[in-house]
PDB file of N, CA and C in Angstrom:
ATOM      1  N   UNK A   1       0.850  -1.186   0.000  1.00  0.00           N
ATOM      2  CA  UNK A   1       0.000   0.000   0.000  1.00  0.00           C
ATOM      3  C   UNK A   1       0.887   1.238   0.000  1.00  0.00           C
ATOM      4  N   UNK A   2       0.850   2.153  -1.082  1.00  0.00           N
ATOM      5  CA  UNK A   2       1.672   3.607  -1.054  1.00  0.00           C
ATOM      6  C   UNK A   2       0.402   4.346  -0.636  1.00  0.00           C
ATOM      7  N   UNK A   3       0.341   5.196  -0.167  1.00  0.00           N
ATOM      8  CA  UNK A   3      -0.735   6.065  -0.240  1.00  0.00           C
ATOM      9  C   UNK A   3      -0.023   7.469  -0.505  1.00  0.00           C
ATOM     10  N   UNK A   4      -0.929   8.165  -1.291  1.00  0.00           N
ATOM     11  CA  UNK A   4      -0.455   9.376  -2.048  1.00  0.00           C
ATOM     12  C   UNK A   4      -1.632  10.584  -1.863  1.00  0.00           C
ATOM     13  N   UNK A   5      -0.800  11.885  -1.711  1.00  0.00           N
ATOM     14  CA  UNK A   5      -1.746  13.069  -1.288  1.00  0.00           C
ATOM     15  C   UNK A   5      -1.236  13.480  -3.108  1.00  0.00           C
ATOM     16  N   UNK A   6      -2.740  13.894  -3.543  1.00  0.00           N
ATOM     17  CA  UNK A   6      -2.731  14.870  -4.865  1.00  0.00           C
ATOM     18  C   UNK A   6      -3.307  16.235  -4.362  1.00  0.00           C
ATOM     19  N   UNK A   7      -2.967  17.493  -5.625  1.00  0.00           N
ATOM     20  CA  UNK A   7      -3.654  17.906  -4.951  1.00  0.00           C
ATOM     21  C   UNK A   7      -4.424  18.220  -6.649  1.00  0.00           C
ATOM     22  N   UNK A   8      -5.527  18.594  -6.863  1.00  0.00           N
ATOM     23  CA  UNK A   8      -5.973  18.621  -8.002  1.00  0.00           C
ATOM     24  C   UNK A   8      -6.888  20.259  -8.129  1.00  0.00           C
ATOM     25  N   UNK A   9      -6.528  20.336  -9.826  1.00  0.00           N
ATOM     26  CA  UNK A   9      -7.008  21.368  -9.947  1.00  0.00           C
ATOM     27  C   UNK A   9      -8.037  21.683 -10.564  1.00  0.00           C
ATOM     28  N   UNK A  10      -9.577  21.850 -10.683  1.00  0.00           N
ATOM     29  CA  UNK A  10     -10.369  21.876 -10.958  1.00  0.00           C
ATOM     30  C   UNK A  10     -11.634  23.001 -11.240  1.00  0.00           C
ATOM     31  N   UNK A  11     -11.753  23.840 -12.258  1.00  0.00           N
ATOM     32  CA  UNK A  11     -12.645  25.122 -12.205  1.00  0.00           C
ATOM     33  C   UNK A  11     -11.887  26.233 -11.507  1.00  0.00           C
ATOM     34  N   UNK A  12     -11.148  26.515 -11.358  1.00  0.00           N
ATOM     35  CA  UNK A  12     -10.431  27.516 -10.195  1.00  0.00           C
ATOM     36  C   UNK A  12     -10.276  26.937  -8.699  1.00  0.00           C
ATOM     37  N   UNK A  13     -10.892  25.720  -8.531  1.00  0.00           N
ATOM     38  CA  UNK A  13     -10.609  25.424  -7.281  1.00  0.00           C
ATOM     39  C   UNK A  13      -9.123  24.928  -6.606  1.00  0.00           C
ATOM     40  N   UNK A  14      -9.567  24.033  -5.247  1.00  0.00           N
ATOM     41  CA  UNK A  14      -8.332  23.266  -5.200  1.00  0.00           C
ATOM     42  C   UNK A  14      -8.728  22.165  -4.842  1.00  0.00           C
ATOM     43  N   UNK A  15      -8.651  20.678  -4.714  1.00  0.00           N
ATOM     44  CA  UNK A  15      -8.870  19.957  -4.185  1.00  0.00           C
ATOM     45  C   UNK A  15      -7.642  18.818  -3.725  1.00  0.00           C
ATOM     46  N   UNK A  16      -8.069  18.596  -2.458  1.00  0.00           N
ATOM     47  CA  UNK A  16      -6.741  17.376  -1.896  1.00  0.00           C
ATOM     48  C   UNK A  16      -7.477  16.139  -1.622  1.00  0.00           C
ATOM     49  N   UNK A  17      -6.850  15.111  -2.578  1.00  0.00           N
ATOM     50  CA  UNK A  17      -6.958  13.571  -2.811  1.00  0.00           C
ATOM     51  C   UNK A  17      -6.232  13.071  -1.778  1.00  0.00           C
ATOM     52  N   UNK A  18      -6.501  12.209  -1.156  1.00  0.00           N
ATOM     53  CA  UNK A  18      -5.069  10.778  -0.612  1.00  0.00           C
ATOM     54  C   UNK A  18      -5.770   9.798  -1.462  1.00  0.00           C
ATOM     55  N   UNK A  19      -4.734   9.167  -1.779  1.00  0.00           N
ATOM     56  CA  UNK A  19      -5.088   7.919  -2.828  1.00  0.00           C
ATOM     57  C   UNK A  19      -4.259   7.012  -2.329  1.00  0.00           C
ATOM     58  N   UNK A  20      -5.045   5.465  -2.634  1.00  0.00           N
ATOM     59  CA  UNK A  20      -3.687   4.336  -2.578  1.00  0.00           C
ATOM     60  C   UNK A  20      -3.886   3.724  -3.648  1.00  0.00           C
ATOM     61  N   UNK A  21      -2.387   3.847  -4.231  1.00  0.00           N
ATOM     62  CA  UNK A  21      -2.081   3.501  -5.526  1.00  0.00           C
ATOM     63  C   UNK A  21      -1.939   1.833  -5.937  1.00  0.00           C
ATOM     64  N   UNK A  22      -2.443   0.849  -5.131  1.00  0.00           N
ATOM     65  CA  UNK A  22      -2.401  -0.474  -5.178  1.00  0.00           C
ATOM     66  C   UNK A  22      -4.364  -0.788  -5.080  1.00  0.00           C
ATOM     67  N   UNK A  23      -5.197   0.712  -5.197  1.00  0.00           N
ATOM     68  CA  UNK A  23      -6.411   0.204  -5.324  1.00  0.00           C
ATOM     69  C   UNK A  23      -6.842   0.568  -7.282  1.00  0.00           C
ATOM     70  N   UNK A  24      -5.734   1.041  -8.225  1.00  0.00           N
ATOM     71  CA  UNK A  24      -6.283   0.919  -9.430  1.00  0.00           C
ATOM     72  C   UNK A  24      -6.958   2.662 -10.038  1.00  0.00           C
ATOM     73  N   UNK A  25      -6.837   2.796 -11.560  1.00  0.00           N
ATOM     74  CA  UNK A  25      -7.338   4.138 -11.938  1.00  0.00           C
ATOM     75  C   UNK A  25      -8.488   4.309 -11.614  1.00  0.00           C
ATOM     76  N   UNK A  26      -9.096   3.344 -11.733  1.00  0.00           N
ATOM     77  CA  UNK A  26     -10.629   3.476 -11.648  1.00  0.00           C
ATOM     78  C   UNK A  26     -11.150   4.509 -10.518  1.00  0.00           C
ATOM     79  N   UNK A  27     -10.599   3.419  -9.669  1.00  0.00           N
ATOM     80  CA  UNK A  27     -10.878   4.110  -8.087  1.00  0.00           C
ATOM     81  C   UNK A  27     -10.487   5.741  -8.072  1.00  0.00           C
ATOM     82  N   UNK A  28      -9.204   5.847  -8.144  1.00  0.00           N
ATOM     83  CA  UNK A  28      -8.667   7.176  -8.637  1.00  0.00           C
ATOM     84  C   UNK A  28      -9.983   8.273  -8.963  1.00  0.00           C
ATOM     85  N   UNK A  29     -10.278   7.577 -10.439  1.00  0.00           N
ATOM     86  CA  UNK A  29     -11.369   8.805 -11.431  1.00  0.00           C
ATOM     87  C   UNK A  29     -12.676   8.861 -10.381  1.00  0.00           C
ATOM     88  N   UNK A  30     -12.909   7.841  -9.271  1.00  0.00           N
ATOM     89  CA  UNK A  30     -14.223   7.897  -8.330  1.00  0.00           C
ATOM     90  C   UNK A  30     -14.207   8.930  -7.507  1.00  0.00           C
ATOM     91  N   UNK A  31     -12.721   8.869  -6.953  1.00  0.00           N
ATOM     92  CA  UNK A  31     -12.578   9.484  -5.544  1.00  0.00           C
ATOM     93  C   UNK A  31     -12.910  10.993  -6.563  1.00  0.00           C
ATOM     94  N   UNK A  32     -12.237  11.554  -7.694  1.00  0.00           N
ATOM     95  CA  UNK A  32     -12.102  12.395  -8.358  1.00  0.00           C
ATOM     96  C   UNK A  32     -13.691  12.986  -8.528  1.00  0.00           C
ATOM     97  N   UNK A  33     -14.261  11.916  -8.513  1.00  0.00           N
ATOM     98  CA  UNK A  33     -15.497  12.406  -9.308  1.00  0.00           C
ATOM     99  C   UNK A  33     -16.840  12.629  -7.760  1.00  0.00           C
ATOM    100  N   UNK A  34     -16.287  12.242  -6.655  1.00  0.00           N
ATOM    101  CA  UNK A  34     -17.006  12.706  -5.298  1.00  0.00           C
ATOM    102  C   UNK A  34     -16.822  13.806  -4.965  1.00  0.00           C
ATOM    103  N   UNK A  35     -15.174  14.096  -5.063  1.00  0.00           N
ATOM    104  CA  UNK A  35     -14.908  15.762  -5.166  1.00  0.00           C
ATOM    105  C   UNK A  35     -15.672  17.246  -6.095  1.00  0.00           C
ATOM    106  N   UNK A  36     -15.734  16.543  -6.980  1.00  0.00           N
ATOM    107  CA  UNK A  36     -15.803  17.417  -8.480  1.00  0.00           C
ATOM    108  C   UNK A  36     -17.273  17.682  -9.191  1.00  0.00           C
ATOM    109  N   UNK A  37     -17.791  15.951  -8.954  1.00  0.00           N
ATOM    110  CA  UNK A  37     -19.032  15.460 -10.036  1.00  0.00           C
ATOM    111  C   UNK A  37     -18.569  15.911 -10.905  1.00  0.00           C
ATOM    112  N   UNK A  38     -17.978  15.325 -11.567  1.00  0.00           N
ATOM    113  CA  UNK A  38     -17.166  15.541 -13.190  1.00  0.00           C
ATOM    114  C   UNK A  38     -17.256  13.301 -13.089  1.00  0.00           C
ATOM    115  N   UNK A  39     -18.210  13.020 -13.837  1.00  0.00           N
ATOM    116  CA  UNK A  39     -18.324  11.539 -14.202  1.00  0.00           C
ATOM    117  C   UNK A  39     -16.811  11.355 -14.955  1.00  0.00           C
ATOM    118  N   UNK A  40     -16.451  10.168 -14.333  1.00  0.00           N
ATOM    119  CA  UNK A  40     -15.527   9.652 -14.791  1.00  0.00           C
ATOM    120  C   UNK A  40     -15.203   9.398 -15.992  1.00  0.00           C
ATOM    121  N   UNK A  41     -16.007   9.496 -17.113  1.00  0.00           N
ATOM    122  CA  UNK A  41     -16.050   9.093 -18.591  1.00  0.00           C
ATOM    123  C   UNK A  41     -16.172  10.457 -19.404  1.00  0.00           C
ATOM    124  N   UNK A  42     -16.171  11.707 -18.156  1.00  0.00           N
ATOM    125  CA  UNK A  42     -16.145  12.531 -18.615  1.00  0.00           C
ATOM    126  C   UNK A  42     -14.924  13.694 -17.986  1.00  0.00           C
ATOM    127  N   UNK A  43     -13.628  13.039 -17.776  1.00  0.00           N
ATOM    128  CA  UNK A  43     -12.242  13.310 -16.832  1.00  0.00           C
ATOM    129  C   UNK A  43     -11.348  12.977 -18.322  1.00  0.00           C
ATOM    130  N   UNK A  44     -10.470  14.348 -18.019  1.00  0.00           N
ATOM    131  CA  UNK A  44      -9.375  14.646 -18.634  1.00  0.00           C
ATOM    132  C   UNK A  44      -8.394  14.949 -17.167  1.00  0.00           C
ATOM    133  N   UNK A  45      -7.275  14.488 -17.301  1.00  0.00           N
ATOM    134  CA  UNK A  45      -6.564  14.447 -15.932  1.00  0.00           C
ATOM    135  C   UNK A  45      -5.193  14.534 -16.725  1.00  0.00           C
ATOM    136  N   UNK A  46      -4.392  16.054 -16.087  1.00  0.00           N
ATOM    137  CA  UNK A  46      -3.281  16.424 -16.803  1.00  0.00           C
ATOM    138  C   UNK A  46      -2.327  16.567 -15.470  1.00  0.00           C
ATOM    139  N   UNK A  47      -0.975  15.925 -15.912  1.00  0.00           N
ATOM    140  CA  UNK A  47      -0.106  16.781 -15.011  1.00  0.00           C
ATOM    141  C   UNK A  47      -0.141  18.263 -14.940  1.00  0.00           C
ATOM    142  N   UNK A  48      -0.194  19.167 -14.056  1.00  0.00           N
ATOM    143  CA  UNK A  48      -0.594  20.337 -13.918  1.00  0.00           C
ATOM    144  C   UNK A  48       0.578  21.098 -14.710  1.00  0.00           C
ATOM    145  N   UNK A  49       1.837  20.719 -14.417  1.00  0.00           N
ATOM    146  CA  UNK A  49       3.328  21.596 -14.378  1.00  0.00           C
ATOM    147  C   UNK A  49       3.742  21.313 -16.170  1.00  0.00           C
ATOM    148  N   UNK A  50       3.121  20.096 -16.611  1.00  0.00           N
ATOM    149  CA  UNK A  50       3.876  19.348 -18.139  1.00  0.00           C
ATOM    150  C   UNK A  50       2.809  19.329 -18.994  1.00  0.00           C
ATOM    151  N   UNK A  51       1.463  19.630 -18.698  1.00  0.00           N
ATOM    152  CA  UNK A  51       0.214  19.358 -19.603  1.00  0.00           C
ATOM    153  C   UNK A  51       0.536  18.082 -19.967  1.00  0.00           C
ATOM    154  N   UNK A  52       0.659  16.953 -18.803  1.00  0.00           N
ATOM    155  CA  UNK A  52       1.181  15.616 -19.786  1.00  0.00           C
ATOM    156  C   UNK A  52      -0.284  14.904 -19.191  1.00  0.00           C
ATOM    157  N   UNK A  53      -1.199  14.082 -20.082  1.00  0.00           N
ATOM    158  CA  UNK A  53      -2.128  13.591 -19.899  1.00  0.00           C
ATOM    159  C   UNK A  53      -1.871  12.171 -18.879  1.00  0.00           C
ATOM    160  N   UNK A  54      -2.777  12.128 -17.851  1.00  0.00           N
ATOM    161  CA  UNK A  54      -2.630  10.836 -17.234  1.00  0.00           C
ATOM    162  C   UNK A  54      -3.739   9.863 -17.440  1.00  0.00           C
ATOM    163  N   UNK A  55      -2.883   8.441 -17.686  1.00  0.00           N
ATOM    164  CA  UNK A  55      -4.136   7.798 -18.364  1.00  0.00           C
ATOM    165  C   UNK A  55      -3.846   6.487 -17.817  1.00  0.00           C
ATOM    166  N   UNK A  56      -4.566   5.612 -17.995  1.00  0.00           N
ATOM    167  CA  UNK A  56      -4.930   4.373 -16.988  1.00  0.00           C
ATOM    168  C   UNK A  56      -3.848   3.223 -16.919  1.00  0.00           C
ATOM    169  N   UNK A  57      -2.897   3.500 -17.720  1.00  0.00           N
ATOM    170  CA  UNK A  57      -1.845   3.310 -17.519  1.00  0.00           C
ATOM    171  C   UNK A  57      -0.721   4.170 -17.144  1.00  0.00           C
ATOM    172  N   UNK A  58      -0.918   5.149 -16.737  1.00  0.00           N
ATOM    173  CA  UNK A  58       0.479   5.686 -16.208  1.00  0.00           C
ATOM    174  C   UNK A  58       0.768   5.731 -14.869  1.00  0.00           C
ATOM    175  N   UNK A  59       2.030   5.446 -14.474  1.00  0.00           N
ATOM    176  CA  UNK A  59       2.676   5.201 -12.947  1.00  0.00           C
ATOM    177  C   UNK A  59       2.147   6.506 -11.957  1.00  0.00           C
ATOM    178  N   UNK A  60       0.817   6.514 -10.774  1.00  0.00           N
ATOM    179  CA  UNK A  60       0.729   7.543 -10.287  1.00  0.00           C
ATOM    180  C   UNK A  60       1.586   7.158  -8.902  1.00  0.00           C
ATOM    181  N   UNK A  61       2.502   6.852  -9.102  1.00  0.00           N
ATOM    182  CA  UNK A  61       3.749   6.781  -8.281  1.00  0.00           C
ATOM    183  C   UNK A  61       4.604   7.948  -8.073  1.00  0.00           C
ATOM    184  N   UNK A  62       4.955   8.140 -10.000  1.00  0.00           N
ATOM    185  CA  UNK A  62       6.311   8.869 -10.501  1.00  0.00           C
ATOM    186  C   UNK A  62       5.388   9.930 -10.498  1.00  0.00           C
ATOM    187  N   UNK A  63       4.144  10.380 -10.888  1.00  0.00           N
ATOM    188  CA  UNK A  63       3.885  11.597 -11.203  1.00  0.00           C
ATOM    189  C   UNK A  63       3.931  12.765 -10.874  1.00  0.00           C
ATOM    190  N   UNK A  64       3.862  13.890 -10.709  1.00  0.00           N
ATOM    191  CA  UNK A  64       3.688  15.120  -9.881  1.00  0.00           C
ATOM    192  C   UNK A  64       2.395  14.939  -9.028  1.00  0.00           C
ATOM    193  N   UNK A  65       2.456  15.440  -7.697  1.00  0.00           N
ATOM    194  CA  UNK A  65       1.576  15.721  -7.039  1.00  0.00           C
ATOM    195  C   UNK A  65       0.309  16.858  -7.433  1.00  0.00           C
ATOM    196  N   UNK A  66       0.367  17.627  -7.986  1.00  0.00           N
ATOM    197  CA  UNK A  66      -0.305  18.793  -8.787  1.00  0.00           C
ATOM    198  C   UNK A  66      -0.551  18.117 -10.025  1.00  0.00           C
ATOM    199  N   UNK A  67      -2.006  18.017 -10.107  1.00  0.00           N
ATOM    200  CA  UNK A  67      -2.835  17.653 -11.180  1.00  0.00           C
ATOM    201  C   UNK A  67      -3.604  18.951 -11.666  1.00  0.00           C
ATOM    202  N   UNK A  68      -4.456  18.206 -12.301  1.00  0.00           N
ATOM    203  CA  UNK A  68      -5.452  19.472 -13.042  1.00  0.00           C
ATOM    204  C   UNK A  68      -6.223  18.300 -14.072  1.00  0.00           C
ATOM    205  N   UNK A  69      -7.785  18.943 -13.742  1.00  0.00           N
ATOM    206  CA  UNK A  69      -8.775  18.183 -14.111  1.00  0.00           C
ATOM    207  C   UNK A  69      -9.457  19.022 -14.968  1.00  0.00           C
ATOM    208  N   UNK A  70      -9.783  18.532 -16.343  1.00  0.00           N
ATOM    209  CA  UNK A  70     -10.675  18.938 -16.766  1.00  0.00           C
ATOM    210  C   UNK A  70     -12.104  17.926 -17.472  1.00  0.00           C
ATOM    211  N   UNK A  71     -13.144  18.335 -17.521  1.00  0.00           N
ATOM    212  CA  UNK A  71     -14.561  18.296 -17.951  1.00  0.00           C
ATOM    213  C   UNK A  71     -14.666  17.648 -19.160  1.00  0.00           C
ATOM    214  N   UNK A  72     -14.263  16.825 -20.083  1.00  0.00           N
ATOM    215  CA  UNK A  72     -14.617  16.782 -21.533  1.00  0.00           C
ATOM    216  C   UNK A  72     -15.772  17.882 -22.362  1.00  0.00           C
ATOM    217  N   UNK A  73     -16.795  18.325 -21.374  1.00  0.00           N
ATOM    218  CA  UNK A  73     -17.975  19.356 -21.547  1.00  0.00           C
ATOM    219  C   UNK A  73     -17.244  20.214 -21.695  1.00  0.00           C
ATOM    220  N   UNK A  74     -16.351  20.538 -20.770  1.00  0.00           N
ATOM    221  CA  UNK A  74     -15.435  21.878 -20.881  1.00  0.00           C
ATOM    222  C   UNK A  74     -14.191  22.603 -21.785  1.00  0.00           C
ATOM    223  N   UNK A  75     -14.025  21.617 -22.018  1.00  0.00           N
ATOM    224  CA  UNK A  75     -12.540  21.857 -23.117  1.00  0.00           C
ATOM    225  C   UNK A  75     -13.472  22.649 -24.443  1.00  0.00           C
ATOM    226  N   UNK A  76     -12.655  23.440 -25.033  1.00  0.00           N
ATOM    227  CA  UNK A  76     -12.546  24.310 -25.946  1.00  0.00           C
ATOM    228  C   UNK A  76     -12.639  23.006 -26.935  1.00  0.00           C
ATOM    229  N   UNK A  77     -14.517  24.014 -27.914  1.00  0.00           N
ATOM    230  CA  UNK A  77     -14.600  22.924 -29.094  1.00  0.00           C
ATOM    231  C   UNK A  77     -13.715  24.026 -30.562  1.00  0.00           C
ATOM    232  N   UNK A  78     -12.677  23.011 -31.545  1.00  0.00           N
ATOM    233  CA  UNK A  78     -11.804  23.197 -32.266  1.00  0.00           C
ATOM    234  C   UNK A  78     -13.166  24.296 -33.672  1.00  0.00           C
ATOM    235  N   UNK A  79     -12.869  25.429 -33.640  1.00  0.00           N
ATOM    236  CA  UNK A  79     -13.825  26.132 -34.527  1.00  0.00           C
ATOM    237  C   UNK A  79     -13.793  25.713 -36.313  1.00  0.00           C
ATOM    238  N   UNK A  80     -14.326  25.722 -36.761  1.00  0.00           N
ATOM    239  CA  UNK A  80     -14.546  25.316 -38.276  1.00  0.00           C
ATOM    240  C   UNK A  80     -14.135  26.538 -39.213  1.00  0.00           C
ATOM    241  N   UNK A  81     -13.646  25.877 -39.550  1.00  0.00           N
ATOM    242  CA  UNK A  81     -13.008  26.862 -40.586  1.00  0.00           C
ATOM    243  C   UNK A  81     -13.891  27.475 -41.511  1.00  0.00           C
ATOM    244  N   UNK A  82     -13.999  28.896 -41.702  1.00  0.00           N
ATOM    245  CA  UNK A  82     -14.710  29.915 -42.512  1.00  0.00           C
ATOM    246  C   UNK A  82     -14.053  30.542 -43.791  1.00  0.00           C
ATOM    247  N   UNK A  83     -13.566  29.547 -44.274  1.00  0.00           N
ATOM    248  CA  UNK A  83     -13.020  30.117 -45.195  1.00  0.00           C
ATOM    249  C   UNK A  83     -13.528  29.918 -46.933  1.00  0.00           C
ATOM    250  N   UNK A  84     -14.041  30.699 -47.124  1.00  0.00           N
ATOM    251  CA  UNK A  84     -15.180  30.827 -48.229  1.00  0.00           C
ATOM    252  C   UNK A  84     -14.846  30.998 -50.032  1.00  0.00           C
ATOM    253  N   UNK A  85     -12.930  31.104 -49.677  1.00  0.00           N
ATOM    254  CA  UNK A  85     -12.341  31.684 -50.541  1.00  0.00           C
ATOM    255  C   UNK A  85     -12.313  30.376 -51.623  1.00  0.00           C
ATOM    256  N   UNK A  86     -13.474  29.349 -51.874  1.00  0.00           N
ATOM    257  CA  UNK A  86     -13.194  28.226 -53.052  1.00  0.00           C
ATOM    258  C   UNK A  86     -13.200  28.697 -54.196  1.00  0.00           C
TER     259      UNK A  86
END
């Protein structure tokens, strides 16, 4: 059992996780999603400091303590191009 303090960043907030990293991501995106209500299927989870995405395989051992959560609802939709000049 490691147990690990995150602290996560979410809407302007702050939030502090302890996690144990021998119970799995899943659990992780739950505890995440009691804090937040951001559904788990709807979690983008970035190292805060590297914008490096964490994903259900990556070591939350090695990672930075400072996360940052975002919404899939929330992320910036990519605009369509207006360009009329055919």
């Amino acid at each position: 059992m490691v147990a690990r303090k995150f602290q996560v960043l979410h809407n302007y907030s702050n939030y502090d996780l302890e996690y144990d990293t021998d119970d799995g991501f899943e659990v992780f995106q739950f505890q995440l999603f009691s804090l937040t209500f951001v559904p788990p299927d709807q979690q983008k989870i970035y190292v805060d400091e590297d914008d490096i995405l964490v994903a259900t395989d990556s070591d939350l051992l090695a990672i930075s303590d400072k996360l940052r959560l975002i919404s899939i609802e929330d992320e910036p939709q990519p605009q369509p191009s207006t360009d009329l000049s055919l």
